[in-house]
Protein backbone atom coordinates (compact mmCIF):
# COMPACT_ATOMS: atom_id res chain seq x y z
CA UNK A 1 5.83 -7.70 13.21
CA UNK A 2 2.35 -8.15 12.06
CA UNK A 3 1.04 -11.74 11.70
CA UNK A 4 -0.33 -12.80 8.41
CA UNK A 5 -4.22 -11.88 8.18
CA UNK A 6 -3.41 -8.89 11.01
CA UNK A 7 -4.53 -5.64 10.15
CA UNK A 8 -3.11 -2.00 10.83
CA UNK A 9 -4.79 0.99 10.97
CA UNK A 10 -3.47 4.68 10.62
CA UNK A 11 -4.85 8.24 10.93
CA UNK A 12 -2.58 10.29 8.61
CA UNK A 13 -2.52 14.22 7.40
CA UNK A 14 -1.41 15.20 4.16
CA UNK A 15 0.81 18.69 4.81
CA UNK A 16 2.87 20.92 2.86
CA UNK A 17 6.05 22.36 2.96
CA UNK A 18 7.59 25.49 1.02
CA UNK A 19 4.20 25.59 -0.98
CA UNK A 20 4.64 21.97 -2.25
CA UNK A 21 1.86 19.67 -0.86
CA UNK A 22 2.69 16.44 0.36
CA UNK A 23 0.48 13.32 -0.35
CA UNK A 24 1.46 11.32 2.96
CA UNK A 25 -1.66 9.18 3.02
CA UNK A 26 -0.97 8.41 -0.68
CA UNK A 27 2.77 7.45 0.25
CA UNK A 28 2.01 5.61 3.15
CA UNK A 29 -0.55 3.44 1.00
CA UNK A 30 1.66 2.71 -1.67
CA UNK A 31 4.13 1.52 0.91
CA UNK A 32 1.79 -0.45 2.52
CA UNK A 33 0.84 -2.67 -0.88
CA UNK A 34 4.89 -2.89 -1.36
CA UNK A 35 5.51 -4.23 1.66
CA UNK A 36 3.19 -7.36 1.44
CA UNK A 37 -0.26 -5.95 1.99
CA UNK A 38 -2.67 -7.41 0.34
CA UNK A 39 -5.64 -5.20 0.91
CA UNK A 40 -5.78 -1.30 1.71
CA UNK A 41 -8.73 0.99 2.38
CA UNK A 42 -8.22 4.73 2.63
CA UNK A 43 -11.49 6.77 3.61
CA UNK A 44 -11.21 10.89 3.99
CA UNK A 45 -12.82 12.76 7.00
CA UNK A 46 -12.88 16.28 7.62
CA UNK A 47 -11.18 17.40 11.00
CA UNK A 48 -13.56 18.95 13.03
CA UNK A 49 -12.94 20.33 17.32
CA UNK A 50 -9.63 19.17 16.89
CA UNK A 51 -7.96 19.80 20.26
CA UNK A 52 -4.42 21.43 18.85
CA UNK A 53 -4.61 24.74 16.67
CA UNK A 54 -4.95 24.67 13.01
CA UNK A 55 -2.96 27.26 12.35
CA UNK A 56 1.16 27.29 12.07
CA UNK A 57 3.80 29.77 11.63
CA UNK A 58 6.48 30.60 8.46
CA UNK A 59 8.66 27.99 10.37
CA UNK A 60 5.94 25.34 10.73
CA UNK A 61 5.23 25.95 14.51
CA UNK A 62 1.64 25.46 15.75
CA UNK A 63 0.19 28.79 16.24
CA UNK A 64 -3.31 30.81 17.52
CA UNK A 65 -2.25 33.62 14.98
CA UNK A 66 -5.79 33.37 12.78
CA UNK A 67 -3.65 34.85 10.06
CA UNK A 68 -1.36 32.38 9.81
CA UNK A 69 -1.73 29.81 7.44
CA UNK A 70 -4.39 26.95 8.23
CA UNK A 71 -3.57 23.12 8.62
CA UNK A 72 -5.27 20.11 8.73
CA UNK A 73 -8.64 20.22 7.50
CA UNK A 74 -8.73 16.97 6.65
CA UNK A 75 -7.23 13.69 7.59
CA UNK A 76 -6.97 9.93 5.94
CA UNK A 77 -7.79 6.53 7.68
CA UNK A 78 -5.56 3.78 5.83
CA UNK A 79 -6.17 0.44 6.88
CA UNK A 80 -4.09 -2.29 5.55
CA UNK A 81 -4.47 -6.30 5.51
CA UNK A 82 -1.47 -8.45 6.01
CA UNK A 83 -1.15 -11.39 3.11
């Protein structure tokens, strides 16, 4: 869907589930240079007055609950270029 020389940008979390972390920024970058990408930057930024809590439940639900366990403190920017 993207034309040759297009670019796509993404702003991706990593998470973690059942105490196993999940490197979705690294996945989605690997896919990206499978797929026919020639070029891909990833740059880290801390989240910072992020409008939705940070905080989520046992089951993964967004919470206020400061006790709960405390998500996204950082996110990736992948950009891609299109051979």
């Amino acid at each position: 869907m993207l034309s040759d020389g297009g670019m796509a940008l993404f702003v991706i979390g990593d998470t973690e589930y059942k105490g196993i972390r999940i490197e979705n920024a690294r996945h989605l970058s690997e896919s990206l240079l499978e797929s026919g990408f020639s070029k891909v930057y990833v740059s880290k930024r801390r989240v910072t007055g992020k409008i939705l809590t940070p905080y989520r439940d046992e089951l993964g639900k967004f919470t206020t609950d400061k006790t709960s366990r405390k998500v996204y403190g950082e996110e990736f920017i992948v950009i891609g270029r299109k051979k």
